[in-house]
PDB file of N, CA and C in Angstrom:
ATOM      1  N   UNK A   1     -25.432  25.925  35.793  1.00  0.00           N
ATOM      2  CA  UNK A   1     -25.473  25.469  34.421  1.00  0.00           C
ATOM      3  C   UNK A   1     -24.101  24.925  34.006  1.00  0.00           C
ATOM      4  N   UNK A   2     -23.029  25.640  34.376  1.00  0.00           N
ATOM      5  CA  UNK A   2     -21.715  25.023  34.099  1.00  0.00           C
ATOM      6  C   UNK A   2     -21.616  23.544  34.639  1.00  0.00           C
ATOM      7  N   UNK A   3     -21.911  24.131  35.909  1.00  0.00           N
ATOM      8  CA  UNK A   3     -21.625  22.533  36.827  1.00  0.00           C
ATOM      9  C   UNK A   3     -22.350  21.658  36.281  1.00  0.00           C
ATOM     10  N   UNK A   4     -23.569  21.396  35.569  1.00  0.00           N
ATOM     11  CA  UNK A   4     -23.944  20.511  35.033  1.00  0.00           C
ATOM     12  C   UNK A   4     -23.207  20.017  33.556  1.00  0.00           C
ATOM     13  N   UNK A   5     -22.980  20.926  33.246  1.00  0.00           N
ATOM     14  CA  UNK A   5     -22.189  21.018  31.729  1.00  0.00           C
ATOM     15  C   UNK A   5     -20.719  20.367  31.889  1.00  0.00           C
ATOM     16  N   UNK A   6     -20.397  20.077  33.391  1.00  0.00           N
ATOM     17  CA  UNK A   6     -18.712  19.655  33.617  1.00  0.00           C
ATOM     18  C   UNK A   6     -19.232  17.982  33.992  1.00  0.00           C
ATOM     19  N   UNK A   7     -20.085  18.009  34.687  1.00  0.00           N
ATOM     20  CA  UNK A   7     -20.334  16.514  35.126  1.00  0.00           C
ATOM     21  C   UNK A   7     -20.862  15.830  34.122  1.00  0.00           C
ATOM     22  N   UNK A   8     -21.906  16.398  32.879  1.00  0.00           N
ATOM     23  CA  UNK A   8     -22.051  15.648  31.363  1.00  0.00           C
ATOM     24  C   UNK A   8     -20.953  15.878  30.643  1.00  0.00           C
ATOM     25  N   UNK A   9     -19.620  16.003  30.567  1.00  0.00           N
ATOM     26  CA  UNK A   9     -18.685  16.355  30.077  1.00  0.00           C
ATOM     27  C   UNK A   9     -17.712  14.741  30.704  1.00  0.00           C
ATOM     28  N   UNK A  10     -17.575  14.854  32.388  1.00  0.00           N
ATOM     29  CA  UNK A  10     -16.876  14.247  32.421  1.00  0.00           C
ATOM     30  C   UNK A  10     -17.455  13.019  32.394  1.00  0.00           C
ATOM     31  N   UNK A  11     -18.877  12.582  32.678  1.00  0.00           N
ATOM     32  CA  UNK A  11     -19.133  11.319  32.795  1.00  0.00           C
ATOM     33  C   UNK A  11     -19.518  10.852  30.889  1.00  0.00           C
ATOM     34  N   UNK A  12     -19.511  11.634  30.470  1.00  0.00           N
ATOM     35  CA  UNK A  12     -19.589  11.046  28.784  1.00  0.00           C
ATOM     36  C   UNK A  12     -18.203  10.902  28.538  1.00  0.00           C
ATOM     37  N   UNK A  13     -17.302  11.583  29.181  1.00  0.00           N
ATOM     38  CA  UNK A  13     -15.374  11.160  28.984  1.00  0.00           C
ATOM     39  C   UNK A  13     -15.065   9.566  29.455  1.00  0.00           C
ATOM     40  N   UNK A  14     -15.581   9.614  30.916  1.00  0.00           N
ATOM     41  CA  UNK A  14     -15.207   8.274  31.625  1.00  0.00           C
ATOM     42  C   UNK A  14     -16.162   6.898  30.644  1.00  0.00           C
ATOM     43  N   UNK A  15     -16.934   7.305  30.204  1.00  0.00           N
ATOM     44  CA  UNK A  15     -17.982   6.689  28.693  1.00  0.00           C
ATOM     45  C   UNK A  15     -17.096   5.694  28.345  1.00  0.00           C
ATOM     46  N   UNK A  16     -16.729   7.001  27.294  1.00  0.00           N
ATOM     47  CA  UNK A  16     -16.296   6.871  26.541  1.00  0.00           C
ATOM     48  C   UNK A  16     -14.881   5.398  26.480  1.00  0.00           C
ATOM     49  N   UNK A  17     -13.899   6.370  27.652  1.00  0.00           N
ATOM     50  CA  UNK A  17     -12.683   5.437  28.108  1.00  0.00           C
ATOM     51  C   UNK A  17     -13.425   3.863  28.496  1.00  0.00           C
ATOM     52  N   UNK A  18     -14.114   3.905  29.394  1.00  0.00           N
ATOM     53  CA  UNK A  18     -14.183   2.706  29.890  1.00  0.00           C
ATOM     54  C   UNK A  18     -14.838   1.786  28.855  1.00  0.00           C
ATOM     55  N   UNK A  19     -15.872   2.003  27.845  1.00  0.00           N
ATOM     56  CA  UNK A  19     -15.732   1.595  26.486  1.00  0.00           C
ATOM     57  C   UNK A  19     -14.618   1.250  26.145  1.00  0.00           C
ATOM     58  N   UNK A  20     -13.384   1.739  25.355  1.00  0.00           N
ATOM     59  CA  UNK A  20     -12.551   2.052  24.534  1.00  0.00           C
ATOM     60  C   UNK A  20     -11.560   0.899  25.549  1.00  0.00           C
ATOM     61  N   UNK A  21     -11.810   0.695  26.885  1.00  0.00           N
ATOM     62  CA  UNK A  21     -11.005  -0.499  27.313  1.00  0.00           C
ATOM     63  C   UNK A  21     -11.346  -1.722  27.034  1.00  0.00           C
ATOM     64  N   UNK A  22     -12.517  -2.132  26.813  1.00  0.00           N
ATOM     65  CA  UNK A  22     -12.983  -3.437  26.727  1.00  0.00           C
ATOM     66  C   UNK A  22     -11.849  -4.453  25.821  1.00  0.00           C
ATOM     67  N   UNK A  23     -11.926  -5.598  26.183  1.00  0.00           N
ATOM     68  CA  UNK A  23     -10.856  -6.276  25.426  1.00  0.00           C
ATOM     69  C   UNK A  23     -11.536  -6.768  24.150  1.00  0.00           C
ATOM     70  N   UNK A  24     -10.962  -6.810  22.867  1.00  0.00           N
ATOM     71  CA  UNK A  24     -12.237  -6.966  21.982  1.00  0.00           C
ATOM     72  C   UNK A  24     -12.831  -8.654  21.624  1.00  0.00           C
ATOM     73  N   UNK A  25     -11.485  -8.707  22.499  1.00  0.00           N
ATOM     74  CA  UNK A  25     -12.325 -10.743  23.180  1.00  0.00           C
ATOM     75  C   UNK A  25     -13.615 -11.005  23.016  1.00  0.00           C
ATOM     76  N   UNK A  26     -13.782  -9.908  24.478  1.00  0.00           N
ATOM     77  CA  UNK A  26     -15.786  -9.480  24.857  1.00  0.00           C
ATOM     78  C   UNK A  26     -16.682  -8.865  23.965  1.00  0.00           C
ATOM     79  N   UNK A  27     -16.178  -8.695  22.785  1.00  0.00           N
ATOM     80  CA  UNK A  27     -17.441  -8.149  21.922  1.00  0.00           C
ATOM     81  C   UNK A  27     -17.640  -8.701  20.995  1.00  0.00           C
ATOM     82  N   UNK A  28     -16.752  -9.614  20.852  1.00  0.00           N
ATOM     83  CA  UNK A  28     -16.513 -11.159  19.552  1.00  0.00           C
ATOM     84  C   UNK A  28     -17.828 -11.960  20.208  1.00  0.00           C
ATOM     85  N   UNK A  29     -19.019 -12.880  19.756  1.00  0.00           N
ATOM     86  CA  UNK A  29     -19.129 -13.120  20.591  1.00  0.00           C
ATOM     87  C   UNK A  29     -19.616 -14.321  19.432  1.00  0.00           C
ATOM     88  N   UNK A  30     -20.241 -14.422  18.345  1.00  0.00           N
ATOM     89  CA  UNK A  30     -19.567 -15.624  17.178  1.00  0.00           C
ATOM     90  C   UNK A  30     -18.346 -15.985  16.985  1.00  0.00           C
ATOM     91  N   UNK A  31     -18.770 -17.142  16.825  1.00  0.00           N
ATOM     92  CA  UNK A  31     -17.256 -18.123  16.281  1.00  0.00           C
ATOM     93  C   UNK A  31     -17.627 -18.495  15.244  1.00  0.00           C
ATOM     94  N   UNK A  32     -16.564 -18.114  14.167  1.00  0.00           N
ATOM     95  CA  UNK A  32     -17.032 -18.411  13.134  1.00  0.00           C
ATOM     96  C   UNK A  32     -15.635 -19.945  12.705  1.00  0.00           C
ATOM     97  N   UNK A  33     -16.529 -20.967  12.563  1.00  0.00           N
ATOM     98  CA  UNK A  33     -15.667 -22.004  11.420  1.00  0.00           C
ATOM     99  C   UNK A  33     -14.632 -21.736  10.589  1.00  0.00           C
ATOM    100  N   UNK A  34     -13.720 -22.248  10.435  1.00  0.00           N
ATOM    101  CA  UNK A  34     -12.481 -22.383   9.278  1.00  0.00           C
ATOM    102  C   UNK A  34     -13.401 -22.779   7.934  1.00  0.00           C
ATOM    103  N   UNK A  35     -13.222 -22.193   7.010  1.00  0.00           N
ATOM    104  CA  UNK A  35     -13.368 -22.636   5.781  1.00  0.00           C
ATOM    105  C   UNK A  35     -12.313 -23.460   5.161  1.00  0.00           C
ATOM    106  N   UNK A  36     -12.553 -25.008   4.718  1.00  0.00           N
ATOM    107  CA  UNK A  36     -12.013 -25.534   3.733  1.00  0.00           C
ATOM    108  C   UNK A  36     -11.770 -25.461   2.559  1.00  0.00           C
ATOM    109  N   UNK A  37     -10.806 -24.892   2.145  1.00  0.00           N
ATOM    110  CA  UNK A  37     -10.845 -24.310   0.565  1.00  0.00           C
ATOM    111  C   UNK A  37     -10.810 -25.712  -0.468  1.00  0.00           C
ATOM    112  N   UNK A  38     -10.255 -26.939   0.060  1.00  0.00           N
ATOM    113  CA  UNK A  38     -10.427 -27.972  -0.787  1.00  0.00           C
ATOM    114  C   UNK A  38     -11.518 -29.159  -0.916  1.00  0.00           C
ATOM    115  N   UNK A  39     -12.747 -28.639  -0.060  1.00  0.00           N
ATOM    116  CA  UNK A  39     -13.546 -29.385   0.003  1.00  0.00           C
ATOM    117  C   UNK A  39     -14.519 -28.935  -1.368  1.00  0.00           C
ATOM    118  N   UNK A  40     -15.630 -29.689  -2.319  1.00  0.00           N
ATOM    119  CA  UNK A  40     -16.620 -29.350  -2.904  1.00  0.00           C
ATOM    120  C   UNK A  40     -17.408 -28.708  -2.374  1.00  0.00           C
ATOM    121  N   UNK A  41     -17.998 -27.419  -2.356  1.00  0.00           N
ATOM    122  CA  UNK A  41     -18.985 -27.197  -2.017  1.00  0.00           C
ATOM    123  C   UNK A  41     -20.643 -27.173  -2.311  1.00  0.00           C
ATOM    124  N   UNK A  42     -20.384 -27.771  -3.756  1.00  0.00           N
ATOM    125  CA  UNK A  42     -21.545 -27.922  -4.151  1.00  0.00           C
ATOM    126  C   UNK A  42     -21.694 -27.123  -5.125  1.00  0.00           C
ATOM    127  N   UNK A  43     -21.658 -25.592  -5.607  1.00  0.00           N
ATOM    128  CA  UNK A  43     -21.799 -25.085  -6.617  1.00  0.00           C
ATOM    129  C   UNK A  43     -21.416 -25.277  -7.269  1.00  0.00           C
ATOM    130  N   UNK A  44     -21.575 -25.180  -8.026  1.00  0.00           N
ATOM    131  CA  UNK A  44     -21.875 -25.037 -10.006  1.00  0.00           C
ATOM    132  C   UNK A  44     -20.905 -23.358 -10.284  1.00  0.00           C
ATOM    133  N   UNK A  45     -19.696 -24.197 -11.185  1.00  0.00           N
ATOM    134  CA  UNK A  45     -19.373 -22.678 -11.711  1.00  0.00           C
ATOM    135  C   UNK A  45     -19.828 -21.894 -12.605  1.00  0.00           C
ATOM    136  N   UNK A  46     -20.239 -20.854 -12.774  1.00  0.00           N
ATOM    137  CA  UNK A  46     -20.992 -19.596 -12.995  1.00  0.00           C
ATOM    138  C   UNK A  46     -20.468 -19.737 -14.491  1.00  0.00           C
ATOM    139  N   UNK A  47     -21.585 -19.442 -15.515  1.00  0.00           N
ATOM    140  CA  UNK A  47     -20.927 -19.830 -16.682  1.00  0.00           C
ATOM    141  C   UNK A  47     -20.769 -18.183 -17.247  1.00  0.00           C
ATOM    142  N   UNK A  48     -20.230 -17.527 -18.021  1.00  0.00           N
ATOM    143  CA  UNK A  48     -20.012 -16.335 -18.553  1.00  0.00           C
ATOM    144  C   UNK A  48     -20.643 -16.180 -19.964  1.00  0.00           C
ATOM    145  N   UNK A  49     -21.107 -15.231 -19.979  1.00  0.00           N
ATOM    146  CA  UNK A  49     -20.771 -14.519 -21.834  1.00  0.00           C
ATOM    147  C   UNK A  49     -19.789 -14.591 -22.564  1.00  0.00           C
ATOM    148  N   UNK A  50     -19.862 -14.170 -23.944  1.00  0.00           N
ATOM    149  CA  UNK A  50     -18.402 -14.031 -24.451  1.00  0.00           C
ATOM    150  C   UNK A  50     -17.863 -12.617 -23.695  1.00  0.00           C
ATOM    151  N   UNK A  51     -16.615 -12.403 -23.617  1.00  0.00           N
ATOM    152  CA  UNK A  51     -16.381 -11.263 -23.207  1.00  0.00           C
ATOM    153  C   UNK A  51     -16.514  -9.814 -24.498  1.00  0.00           C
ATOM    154  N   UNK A  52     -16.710  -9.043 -23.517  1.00  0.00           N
ATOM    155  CA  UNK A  52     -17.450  -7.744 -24.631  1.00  0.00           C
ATOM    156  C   UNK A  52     -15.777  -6.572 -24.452  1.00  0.00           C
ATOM    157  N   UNK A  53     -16.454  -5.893 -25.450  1.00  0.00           N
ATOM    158  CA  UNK A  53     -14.841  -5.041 -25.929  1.00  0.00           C
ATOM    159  C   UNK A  53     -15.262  -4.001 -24.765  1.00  0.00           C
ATOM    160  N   UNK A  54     -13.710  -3.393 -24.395  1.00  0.00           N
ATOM    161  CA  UNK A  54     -13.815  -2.012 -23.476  1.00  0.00           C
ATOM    162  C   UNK A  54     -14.454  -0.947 -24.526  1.00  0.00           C
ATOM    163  N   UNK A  55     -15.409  -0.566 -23.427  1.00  0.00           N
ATOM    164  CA  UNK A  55     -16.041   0.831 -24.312  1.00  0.00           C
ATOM    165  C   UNK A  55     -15.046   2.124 -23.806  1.00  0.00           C
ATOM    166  N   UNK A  56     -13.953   2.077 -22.986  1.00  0.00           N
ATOM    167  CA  UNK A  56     -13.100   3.217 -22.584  1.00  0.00           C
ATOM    168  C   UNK A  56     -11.668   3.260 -23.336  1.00  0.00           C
ATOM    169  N   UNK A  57     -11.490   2.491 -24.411  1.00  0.00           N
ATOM    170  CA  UNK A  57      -9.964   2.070 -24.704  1.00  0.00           C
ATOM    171  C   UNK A  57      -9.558   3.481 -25.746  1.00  0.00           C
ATOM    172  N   UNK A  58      -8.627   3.400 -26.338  1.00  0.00           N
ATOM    173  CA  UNK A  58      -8.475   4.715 -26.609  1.00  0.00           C
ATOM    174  C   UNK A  58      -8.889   4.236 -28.039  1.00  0.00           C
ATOM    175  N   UNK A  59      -9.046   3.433 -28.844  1.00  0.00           N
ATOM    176  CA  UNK A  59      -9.578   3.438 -29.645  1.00  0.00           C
ATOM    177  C   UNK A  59     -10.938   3.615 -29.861  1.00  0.00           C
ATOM    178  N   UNK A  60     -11.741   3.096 -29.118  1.00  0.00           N
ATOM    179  CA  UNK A  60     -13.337   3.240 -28.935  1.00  0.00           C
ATOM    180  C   UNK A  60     -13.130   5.045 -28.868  1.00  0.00           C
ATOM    181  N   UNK A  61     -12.520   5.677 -28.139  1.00  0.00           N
ATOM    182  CA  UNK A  61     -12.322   6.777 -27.981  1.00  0.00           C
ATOM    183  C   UNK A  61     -11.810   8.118 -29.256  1.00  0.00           C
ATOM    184  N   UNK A  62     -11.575   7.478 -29.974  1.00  0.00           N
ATOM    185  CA  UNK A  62     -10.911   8.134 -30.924  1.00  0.00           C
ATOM    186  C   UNK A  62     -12.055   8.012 -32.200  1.00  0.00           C
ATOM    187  N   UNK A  63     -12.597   6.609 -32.140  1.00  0.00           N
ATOM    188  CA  UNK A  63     -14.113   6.285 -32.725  1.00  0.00           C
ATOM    189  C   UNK A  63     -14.990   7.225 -32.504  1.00  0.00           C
ATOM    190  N   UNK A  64     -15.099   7.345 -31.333  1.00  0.00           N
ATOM    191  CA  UNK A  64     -16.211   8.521 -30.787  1.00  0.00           C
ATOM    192  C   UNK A  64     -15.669   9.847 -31.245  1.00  0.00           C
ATOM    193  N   UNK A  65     -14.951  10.364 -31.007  1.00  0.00           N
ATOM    194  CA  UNK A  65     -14.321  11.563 -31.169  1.00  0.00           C
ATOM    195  C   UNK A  65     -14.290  11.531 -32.973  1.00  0.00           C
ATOM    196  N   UNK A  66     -14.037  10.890 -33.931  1.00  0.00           N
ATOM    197  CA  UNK A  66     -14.348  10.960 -35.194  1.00  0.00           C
ATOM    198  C   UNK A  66     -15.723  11.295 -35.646  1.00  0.00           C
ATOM    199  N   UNK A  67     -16.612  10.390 -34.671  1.00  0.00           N
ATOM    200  CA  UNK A  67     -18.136  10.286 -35.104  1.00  0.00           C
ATOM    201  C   UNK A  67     -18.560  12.207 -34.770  1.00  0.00           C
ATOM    202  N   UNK A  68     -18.297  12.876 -33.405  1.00  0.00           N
ATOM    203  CA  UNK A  68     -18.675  13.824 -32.967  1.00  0.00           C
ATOM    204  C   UNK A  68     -18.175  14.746 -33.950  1.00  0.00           C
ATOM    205  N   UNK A  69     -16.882  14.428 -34.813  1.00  0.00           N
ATOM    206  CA  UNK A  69     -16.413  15.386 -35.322  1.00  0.00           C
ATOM    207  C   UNK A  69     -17.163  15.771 -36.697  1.00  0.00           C
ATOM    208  N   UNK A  70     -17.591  14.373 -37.209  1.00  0.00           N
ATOM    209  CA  UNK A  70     -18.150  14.253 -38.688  1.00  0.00           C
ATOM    210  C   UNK A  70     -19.835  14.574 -38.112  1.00  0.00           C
ATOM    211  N   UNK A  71     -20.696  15.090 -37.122  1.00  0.00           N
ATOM    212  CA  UNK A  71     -21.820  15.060 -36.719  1.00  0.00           C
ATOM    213  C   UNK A  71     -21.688  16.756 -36.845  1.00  0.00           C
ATOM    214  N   UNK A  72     -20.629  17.089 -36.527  1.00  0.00           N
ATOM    215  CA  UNK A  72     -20.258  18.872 -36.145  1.00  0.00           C
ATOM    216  C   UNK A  72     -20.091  19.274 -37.617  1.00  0.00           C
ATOM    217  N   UNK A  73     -19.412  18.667 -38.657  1.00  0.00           N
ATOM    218  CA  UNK A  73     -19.379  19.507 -40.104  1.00  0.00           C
ATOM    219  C   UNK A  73     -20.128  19.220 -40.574  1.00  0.00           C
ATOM    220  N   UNK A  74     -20.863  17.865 -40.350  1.00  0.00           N
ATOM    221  CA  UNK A  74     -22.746  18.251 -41.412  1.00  0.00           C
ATOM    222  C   UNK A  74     -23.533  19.023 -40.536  1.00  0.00           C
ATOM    223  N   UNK A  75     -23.602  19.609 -39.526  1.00  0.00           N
ATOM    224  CA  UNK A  75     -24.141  19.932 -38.973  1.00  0.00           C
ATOM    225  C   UNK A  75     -23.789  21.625 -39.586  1.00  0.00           C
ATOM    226  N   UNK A  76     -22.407  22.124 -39.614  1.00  0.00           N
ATOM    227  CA  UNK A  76     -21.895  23.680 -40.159  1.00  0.00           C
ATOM    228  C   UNK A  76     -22.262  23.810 -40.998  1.00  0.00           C
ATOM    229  N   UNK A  77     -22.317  22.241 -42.381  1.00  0.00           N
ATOM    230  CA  UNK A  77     -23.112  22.468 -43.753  1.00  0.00           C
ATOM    231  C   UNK A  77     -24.657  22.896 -43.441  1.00  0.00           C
ATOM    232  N   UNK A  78     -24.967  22.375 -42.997  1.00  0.00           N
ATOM    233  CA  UNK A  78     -26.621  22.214 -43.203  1.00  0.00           C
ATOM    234  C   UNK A  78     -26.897  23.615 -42.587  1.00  0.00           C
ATOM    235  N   UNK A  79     -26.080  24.296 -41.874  1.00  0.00           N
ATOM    236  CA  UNK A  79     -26.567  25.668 -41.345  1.00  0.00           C
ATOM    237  C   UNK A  79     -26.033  26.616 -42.773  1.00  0.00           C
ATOM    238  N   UNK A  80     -25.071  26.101 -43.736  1.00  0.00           N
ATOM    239  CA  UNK A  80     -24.631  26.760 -44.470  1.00  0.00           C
ATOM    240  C   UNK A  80     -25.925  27.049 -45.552  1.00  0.00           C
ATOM    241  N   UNK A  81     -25.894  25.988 -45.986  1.00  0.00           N
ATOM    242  CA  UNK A  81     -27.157  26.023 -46.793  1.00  0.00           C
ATOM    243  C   UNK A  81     -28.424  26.673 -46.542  1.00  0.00           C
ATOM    244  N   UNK A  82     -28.717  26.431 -45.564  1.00  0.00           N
ATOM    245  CA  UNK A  82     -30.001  27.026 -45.461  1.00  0.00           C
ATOM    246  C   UNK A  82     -30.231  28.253 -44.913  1.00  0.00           C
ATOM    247  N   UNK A  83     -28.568  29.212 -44.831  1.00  0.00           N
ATOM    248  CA  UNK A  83     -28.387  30.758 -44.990  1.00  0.00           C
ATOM    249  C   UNK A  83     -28.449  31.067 -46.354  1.00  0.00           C
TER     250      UNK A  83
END
């Protein structure tokens, strides 16, 4: 059982290496074209929206954090009252 366990050991090692030599010449095996960056290509540039405000800025943030705050004391009233 060992001896089998040393010869799948070493022949998945020698695998491995003789893989890991290949030149990576031999595994290229498309050629890919130069792209011309100054030629037309034909598309159409992509037209946009207006741009929209950051919803993370610290103001949006401080917005939120006001709203949660004024949601939390009508919220303490309304438990007040209706003790």
């Amino acid at each position: 059982m060992r001896k089998n366990a040393l010869k799948f050991l070493v022949l998945t090692l020698l695998g491995i290496m003789i893989y890991s030599c290949q030149n990576e010449n031999d595994l290229i095996t498309q050629v890919e074209e130069p792209i011309n960056l100054n030629e037309q290509d034909g598309l159409k540039k992509m037209i946009l929206g207006k741009k929209l405000e950051n919803p993370y800025s610290v103001e949006n943030m401080k917005k939120a954090l006001n709203n949660l705050n004024n949601l939390n004391h009508l919220q303490k009233e309304k438990e007040q009252v209706i003790i």
